[in-house]
C-alpha atoms as a PDB file:
ATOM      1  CA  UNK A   1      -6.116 -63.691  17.324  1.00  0.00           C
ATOM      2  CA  UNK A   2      -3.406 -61.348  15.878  1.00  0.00           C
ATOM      3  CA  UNK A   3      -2.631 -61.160  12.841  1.00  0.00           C
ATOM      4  CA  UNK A   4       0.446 -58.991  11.140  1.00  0.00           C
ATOM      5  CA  UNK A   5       0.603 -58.348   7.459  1.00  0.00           C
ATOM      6  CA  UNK A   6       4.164 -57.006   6.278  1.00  0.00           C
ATOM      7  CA  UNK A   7       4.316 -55.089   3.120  1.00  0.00           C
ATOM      8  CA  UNK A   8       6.836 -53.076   0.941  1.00  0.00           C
ATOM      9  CA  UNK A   9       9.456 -55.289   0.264  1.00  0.00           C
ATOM     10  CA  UNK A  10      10.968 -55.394  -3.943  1.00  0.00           C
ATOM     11  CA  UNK A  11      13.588 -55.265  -5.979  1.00  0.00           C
ATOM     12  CA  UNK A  12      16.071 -52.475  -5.144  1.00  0.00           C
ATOM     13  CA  UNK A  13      19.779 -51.776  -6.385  1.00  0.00           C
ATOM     14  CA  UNK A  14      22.715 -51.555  -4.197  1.00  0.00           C
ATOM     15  CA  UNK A  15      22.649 -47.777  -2.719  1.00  0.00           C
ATOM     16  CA  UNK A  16      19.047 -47.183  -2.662  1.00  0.00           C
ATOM     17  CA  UNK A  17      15.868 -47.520  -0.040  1.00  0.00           C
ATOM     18  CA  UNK A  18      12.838 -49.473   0.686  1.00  0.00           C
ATOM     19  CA  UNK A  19      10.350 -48.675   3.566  1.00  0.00           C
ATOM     20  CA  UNK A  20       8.612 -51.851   4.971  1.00  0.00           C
ATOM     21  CA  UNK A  21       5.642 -51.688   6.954  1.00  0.00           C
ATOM     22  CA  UNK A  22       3.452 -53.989   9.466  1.00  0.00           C
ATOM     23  CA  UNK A  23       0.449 -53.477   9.953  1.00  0.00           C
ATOM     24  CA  UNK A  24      -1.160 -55.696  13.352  1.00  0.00           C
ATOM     25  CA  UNK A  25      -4.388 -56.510  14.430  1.00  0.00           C
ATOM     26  CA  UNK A  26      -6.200 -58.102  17.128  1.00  0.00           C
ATOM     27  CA  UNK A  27      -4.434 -56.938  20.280  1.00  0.00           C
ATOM     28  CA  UNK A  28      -3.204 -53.441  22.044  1.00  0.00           C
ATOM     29  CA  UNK A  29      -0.905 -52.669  19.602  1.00  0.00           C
ATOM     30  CA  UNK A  30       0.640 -49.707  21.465  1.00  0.00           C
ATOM     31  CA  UNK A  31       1.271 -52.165  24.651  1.00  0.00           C
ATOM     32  CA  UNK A  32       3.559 -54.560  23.144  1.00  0.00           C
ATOM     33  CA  UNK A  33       7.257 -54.304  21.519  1.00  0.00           C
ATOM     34  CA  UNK A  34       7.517 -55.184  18.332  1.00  0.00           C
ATOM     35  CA  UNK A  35      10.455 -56.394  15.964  1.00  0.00           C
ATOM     36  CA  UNK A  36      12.087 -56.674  12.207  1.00  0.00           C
ATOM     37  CA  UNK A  37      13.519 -60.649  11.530  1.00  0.00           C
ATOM     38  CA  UNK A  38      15.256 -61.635   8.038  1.00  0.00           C
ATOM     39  CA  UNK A  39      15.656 -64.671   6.927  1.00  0.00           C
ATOM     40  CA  UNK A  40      18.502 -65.726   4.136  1.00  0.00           C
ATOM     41  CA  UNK A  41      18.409 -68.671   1.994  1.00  0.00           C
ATOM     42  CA  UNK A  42      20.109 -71.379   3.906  1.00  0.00           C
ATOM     43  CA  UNK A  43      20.936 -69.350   7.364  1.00  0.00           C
ATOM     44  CA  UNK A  44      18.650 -69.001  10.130  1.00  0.00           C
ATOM     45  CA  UNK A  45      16.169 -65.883  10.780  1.00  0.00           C
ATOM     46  CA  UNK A  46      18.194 -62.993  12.424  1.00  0.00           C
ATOM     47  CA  UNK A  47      16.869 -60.218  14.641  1.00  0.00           C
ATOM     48  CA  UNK A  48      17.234 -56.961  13.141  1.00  0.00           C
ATOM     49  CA  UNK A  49      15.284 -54.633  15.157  1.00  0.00           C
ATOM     50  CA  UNK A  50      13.064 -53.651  17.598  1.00  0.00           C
ATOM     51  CA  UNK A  51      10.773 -51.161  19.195  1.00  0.00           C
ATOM     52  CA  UNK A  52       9.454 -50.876  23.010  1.00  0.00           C
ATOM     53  CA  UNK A  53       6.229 -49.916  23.779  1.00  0.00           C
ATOM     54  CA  UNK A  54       8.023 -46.706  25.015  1.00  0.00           C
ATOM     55  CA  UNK A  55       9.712 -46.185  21.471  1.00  0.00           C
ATOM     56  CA  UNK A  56      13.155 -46.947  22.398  1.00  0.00           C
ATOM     57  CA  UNK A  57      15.070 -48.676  19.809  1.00  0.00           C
ATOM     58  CA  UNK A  58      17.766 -51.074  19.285  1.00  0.00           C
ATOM     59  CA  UNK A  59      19.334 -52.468  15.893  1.00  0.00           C
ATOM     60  CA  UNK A  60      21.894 -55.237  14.936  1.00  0.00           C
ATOM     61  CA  UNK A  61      25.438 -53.522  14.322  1.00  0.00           C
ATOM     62  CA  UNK A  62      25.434 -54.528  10.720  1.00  0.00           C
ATOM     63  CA  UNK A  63      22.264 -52.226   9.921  1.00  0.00           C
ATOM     64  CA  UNK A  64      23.328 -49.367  12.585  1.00  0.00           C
ATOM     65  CA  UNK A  65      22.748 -46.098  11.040  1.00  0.00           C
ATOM     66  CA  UNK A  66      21.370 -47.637   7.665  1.00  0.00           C
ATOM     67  CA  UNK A  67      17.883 -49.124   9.264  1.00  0.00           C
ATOM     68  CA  UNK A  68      15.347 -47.017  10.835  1.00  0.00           C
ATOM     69  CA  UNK A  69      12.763 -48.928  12.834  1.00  0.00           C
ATOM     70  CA  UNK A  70       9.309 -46.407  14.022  1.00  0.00           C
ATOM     71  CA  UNK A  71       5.554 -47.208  15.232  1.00  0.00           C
ATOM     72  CA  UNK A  72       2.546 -45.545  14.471  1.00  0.00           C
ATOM     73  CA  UNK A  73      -0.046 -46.334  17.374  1.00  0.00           C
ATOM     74  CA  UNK A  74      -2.603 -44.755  15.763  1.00  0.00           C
ATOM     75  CA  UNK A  75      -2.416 -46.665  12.652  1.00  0.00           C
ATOM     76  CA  UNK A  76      -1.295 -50.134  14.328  1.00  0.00           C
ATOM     77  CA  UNK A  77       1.779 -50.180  12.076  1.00  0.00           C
ATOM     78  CA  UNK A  78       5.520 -50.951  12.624  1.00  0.00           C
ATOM     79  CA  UNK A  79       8.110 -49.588  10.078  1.00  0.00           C
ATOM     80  CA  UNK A  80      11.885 -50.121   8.850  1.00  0.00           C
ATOM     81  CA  UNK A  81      13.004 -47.430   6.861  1.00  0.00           C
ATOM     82  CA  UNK A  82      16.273 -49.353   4.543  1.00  0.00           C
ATOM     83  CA  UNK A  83      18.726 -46.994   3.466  1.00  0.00           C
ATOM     84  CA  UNK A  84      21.784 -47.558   1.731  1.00  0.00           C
ATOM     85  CA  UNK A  85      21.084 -50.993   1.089  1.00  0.00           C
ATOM     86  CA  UNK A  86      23.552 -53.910   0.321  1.00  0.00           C
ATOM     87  CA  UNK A  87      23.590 -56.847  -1.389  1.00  0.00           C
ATOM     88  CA  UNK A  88      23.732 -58.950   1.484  1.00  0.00           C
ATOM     89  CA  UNK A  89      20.037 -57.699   2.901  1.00  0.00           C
ATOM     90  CA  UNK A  90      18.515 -59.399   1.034  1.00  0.00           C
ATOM     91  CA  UNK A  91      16.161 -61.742   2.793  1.00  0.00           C
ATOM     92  CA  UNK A  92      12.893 -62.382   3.814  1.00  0.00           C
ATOM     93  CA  UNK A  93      11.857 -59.833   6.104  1.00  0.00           C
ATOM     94  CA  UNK A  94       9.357 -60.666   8.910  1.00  0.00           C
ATOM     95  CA  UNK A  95       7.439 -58.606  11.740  1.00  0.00           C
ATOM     96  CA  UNK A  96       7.208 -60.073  15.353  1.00  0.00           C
ATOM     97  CA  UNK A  97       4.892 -58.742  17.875  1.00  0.00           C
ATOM     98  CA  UNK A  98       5.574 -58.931  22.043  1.00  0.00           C
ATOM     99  CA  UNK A  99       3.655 -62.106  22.190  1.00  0.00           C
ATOM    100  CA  UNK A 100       5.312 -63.997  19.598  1.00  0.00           C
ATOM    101  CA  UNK A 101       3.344 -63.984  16.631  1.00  0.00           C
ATOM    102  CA  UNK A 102       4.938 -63.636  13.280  1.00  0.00           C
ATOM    103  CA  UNK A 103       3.921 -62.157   9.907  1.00  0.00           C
ATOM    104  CA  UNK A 104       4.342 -63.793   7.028  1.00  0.00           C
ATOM    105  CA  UNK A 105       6.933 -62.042   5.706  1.00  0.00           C
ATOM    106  CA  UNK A 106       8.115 -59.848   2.770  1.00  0.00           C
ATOM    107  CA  UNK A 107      10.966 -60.337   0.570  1.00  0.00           C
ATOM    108  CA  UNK A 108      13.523 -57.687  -0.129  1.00  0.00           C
ATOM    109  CA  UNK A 109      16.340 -58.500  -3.529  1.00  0.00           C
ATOM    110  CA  UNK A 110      19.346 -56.179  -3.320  1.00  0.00           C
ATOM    111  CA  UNK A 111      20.766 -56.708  -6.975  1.00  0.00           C
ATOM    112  CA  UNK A 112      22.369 -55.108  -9.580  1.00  0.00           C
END
């Protein structure tokens, strides 16, 4: 069974950073892509990220530059390193693994 267990979200201001991670269990972590999925109040989750098992990356244009997604085989962990952020990430933020299983999420508040 894997599990994934998100962590790091908060309370930030406009401008500054948060680094969520994922940590996964219960498969080959380094064999699968994994992903970064928000959810809004009232919209529907959007893909914001993801990693290959090779490390290449991709990001939705509205994070480009701002978002940093990384792995750590070794420690079974996905990141997103949040820069600059705005009010409108805020969201529910939720890892996805290669297989389809979700974590349970972490919010993230962008507010003055």
């Amino acid at each position: 069974q894997v599990q994934l267990v998100e962590s790091g979200g908060g309370l930030v201001q406009p401008g500054g950073s948060l680094r969520l991670s994922c940590v996964a269990s219960g498969s080959i972590f380094s064999r699968w892509s994994m992903a970064w999925y928000r959810q809004s109040p009232g919209k529907e989750r959007e893909w914001v990220a993801g990693i290959t098992s090779g490390g290449f990356t991709n990001y939705v244009d509205s994070v480009k530059g701002r978002f940093t997604i990384s792995r750590d085989n070794a420690k079974n962990t996905v990141y997103l390193q949040m820069n600059n952020l705005k009010t409108e990430d805020t969201a529910v933020y939720y890892c996805m693994q290669g297989m389809g299983y979700w974590g349970q999420g972490t919010q993230v508040t962008v507010s003055s």
